[in-house]
Protein backbone atom coordinates (compact mmCIF):
# COMPACT_ATOMS: atom_id res chain seq x y z
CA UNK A 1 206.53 54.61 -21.72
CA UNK A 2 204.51 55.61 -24.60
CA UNK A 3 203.05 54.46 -28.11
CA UNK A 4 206.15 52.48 -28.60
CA UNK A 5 205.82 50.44 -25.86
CA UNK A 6 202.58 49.13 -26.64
CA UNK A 7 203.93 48.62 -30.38
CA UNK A 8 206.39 46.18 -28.81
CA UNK A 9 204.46 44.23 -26.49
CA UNK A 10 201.85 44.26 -29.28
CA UNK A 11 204.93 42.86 -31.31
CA UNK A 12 206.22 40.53 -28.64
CA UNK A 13 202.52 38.68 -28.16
CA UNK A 14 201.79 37.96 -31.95
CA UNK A 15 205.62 36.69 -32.27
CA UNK A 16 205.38 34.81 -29.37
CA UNK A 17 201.31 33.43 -30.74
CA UNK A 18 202.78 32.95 -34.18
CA UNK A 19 205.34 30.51 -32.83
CA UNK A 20 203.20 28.74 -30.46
CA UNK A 21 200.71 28.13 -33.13
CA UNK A 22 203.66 26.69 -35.57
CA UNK A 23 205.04 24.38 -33.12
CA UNK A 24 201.70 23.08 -32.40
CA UNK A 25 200.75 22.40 -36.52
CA UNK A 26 204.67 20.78 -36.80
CA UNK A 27 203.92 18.32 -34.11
CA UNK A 28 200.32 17.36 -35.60
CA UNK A 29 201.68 17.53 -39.27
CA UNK A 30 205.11 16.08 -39.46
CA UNK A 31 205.14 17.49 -43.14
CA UNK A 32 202.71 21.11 -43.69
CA UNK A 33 204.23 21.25 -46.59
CA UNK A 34 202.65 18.56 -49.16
CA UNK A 35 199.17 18.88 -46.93
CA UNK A 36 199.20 23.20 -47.93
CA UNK A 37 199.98 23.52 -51.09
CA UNK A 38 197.19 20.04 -51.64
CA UNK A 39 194.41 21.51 -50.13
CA UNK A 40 195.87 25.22 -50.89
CA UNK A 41 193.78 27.10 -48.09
CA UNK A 42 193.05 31.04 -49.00
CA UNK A 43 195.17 33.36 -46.55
């Protein structure tokens, strides 16, 4: 187990974050959609 490794559990984590976090902002904004693109947030 090398470099590689770490590139996938590096990989696996921020998926795994990246999902958590989107799940979370569905449930507290039924629709992200209209609120983003109205308040249009730099990122």
């Amino acid at each position: 187990m090398g470099m590689h490794a770490a590139v996938w559990a590096a990989a696996a984590v921020s998926g795994a974050c990246a999902l958590v976090v989107a799940a979370r902002m569905y449930e507290t904004h039924p629709k992200p959609i209209r609120t983003s693109t109205q308040r249009a947030p730099k990122g």
